[in-house]
C-alpha atoms as a PDB file:
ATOM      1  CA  UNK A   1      77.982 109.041  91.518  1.00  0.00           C
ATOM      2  CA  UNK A   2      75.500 106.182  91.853  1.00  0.00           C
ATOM      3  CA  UNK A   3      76.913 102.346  91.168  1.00  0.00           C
ATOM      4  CA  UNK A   4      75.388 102.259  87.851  1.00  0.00           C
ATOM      5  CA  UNK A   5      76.897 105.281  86.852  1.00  0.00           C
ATOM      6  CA  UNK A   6      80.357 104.312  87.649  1.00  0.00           C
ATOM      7  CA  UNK A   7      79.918 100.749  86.060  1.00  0.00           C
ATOM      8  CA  UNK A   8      78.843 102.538  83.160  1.00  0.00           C
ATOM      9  CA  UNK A   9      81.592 105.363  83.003  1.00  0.00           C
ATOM     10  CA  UNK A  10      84.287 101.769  83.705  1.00  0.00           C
ATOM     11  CA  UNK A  11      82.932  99.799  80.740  1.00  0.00           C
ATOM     12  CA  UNK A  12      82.507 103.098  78.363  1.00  0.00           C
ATOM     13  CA  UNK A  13      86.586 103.323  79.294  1.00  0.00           C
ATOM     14  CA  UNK A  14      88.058  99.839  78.108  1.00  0.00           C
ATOM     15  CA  UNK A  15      89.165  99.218  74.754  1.00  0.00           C
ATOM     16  CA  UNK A  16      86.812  98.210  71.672  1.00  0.00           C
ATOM     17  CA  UNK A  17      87.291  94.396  72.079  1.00  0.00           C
ATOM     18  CA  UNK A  18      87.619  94.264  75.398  1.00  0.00           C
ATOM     19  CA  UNK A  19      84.999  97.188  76.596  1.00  0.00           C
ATOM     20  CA  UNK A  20      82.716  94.382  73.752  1.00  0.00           C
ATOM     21  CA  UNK A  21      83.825  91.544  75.791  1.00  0.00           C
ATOM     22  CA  UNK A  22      83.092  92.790  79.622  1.00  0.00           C
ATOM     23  CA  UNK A  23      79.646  94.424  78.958  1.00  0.00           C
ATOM     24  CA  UNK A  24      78.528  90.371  77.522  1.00  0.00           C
ATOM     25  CA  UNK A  25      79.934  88.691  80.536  1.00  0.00           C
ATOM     26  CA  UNK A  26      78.480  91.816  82.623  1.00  0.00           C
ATOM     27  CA  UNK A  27      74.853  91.092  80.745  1.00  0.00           C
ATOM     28  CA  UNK A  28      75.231  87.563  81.555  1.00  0.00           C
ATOM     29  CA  UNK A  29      75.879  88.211  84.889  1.00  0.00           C
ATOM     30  CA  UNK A  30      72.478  90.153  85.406  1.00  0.00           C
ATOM     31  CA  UNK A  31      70.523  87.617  83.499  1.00  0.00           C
ATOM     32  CA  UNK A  32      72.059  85.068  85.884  1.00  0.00           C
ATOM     33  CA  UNK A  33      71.432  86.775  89.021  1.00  0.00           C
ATOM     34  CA  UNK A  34      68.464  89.098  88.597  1.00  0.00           C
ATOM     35  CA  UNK A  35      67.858  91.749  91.093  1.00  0.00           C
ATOM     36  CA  UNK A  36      71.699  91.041  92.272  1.00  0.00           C
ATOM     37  CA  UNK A  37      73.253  93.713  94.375  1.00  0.00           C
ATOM     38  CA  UNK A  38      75.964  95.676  92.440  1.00  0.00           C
ATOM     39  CA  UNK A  39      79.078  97.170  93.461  1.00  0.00           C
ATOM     40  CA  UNK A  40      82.296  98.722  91.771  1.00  0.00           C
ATOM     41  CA  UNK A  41      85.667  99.224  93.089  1.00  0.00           C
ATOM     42  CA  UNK A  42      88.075 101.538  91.570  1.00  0.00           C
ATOM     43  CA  UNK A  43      91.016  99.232  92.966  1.00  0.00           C
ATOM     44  CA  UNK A  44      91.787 101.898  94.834  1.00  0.00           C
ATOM     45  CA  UNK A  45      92.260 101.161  99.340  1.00  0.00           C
ATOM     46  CA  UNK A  46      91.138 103.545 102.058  1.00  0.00           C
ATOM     47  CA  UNK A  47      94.630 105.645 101.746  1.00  0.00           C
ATOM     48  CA  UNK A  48      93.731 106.533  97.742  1.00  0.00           C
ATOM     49  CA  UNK A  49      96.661 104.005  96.902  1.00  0.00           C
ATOM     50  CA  UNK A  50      95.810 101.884  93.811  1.00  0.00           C
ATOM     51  CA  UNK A  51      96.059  98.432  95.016  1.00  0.00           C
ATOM     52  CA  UNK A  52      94.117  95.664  92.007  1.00  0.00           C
ATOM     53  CA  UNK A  53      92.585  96.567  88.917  1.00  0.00           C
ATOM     54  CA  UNK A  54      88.641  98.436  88.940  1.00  0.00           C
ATOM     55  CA  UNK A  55      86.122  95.483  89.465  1.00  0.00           C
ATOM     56  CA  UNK A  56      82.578  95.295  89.013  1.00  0.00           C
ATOM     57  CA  UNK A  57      80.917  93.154  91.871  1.00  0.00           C
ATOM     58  CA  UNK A  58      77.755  91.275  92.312  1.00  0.00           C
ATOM     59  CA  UNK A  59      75.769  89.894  95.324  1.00  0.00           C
ATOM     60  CA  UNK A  60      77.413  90.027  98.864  1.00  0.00           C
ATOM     61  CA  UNK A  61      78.428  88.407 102.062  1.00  0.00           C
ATOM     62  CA  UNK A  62      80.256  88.620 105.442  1.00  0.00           C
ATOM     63  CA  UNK A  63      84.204  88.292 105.589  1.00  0.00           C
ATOM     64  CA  UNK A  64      84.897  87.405 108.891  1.00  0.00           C
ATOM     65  CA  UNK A  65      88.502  88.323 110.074  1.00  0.00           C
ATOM     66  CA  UNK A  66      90.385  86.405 112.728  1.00  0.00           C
ATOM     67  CA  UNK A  67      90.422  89.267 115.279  1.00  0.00           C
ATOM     68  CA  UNK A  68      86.521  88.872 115.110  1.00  0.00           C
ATOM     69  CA  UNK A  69      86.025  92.228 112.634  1.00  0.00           C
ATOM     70  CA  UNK A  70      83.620  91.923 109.869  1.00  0.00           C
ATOM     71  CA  UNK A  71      83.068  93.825 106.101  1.00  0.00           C
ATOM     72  CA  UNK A  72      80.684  93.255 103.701  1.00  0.00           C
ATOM     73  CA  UNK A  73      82.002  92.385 100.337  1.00  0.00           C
ATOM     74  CA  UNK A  74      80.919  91.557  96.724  1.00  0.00           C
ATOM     75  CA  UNK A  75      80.613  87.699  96.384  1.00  0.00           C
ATOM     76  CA  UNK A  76      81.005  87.473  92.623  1.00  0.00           C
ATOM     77  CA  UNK A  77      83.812  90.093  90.969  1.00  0.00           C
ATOM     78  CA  UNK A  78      85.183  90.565  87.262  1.00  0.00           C
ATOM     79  CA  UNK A  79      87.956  92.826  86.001  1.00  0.00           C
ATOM     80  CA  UNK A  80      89.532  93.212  82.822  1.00  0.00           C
ATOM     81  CA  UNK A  81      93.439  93.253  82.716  1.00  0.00           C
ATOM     82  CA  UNK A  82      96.047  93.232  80.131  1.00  0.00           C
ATOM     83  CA  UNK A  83      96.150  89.624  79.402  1.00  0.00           C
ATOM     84  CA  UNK A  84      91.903  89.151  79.320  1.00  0.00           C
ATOM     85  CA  UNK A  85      89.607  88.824  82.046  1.00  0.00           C
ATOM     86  CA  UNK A  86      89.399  87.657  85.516  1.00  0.00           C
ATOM     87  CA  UNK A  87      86.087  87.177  87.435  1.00  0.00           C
ATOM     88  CA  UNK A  88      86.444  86.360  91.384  1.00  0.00           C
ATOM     89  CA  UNK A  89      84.546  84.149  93.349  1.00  0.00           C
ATOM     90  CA  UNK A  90      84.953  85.502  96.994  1.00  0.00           C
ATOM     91  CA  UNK A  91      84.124  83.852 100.435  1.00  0.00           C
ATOM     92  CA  UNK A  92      84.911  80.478  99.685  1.00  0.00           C
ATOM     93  CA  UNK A  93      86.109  78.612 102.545  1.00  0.00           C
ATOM     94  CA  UNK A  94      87.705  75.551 100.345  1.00  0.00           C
ATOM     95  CA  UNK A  95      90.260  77.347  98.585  1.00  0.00           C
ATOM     96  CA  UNK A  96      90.497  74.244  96.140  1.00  0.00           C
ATOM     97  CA  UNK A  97      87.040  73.633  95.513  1.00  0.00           C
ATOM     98  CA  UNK A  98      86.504  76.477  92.201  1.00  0.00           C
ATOM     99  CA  UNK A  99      90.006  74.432  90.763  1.00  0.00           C
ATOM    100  CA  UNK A 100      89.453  70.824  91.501  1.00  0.00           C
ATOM    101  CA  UNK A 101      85.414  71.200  90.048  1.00  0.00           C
ATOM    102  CA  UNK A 102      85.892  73.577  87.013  1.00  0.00           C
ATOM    103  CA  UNK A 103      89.520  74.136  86.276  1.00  0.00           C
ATOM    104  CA  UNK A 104      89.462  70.940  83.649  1.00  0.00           C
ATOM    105  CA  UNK A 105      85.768  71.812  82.332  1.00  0.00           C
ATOM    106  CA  UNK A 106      85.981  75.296  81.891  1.00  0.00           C
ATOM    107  CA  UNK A 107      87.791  75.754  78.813  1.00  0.00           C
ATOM    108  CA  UNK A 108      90.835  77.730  78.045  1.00  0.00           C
ATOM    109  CA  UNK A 109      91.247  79.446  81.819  1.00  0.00           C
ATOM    110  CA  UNK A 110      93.583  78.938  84.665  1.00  0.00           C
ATOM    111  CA  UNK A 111      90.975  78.545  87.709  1.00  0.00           C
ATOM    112  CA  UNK A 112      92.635  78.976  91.189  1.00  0.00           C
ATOM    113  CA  UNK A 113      91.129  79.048  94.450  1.00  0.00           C
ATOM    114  CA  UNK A 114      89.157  82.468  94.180  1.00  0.00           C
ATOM    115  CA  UNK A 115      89.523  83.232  90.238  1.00  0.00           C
ATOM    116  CA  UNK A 116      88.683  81.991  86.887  1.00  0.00           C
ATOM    117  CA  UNK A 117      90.880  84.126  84.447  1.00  0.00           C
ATOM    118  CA  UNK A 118      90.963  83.788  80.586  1.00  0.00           C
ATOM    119  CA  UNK A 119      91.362  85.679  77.381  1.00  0.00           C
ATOM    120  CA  UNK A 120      88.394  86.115  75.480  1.00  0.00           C
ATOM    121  CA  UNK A 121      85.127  84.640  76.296  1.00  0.00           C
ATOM    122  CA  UNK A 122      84.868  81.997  73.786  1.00  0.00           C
ATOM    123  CA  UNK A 123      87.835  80.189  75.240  1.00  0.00           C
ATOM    124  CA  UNK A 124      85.192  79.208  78.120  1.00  0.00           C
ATOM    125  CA  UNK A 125      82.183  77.479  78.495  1.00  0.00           C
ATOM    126  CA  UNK A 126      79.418  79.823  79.619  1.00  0.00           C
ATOM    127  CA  UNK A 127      77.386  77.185  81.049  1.00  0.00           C
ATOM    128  CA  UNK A 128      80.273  75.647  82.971  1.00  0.00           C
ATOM    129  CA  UNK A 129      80.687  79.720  84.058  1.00  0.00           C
ATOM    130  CA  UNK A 130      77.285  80.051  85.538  1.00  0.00           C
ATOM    131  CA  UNK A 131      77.413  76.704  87.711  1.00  0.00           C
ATOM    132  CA  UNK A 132      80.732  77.732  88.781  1.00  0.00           C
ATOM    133  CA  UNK A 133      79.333  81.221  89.556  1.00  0.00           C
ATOM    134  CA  UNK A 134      75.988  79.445  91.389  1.00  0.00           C
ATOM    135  CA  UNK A 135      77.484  77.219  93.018  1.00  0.00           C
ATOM    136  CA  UNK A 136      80.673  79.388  94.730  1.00  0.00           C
ATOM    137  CA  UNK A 137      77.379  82.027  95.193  1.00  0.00           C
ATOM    138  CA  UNK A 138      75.515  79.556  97.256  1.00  0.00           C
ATOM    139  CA  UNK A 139      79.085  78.458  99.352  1.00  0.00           C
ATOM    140  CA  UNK A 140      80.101  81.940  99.633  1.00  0.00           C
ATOM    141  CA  UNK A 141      76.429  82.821 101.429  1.00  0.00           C
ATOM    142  CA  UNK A 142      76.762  79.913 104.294  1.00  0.00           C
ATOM    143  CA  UNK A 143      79.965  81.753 105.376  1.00  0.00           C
END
């Protein structure tokens, strides 16, 4: 099944408000970042063992490991869990830079060093979002 399809068959899954509230942030996602790539992870690791919740990921970049190994991963991830939605920003060397910039002009969210997670998305600013989301885009691609 092509990425599409699986994104698709993910968001036609979740629950009225929150299936509602992940296909916005998704369109908002591919308005910000047009012609992004797109990925989806079924949380699942390389032994079928289910290890984080599905994601649907945008963009991508290197991670480097310290015994010199290297995967491609999705820069830009977002989830939806029991308590809301969490989007990850991945490959961010300054594990304090996504809290100490947006964590106090966000909105309603807890921000921490890779992930912005809130309830609905009217607790957030969606402008503060997308510079968040640019900006941790941009770091994430020097790595």
């Amino acid at each position: 099944m092509d990425v599409k399809s699986q994104i698709a068959d993910y968001l036609n899954g979740l629950s009225g408000n929150q299936q509602g509230q992940m296909r916005q942030l998704h369109g908002f996602l591919l308005e910000w970042f047009p012609g992004v790539r797109l990925w989806f992870s079924d949380g699942r690791n390389e032994d079928g063992k289910i290890v984080s919740n599905p994601s649907i990921g945008y963009g991508h970049y290197w991670q480097i490991y310290a015994n010199g190994s290297r995967k491609e991963l999705f820069q830009i991830g977002i989830s939806s869990n029991k308590t809301g939605i969490s989007i990850y920003v991945l490959g961010i060397k300054d594990k304090h830079w996504l809290s100490e910039n947006f964590s106090k002009s966000i909105g309603k969210a807890i921000v921490t060093g890779y992930c912005i997670k809130f309830r609905i998305l009217s607790d957030i600013s969606l402008e503060v979002l997308k510079v968040a989301l640019q900006e941790g885009v941009r770091k994430s691609s020097t790595v």
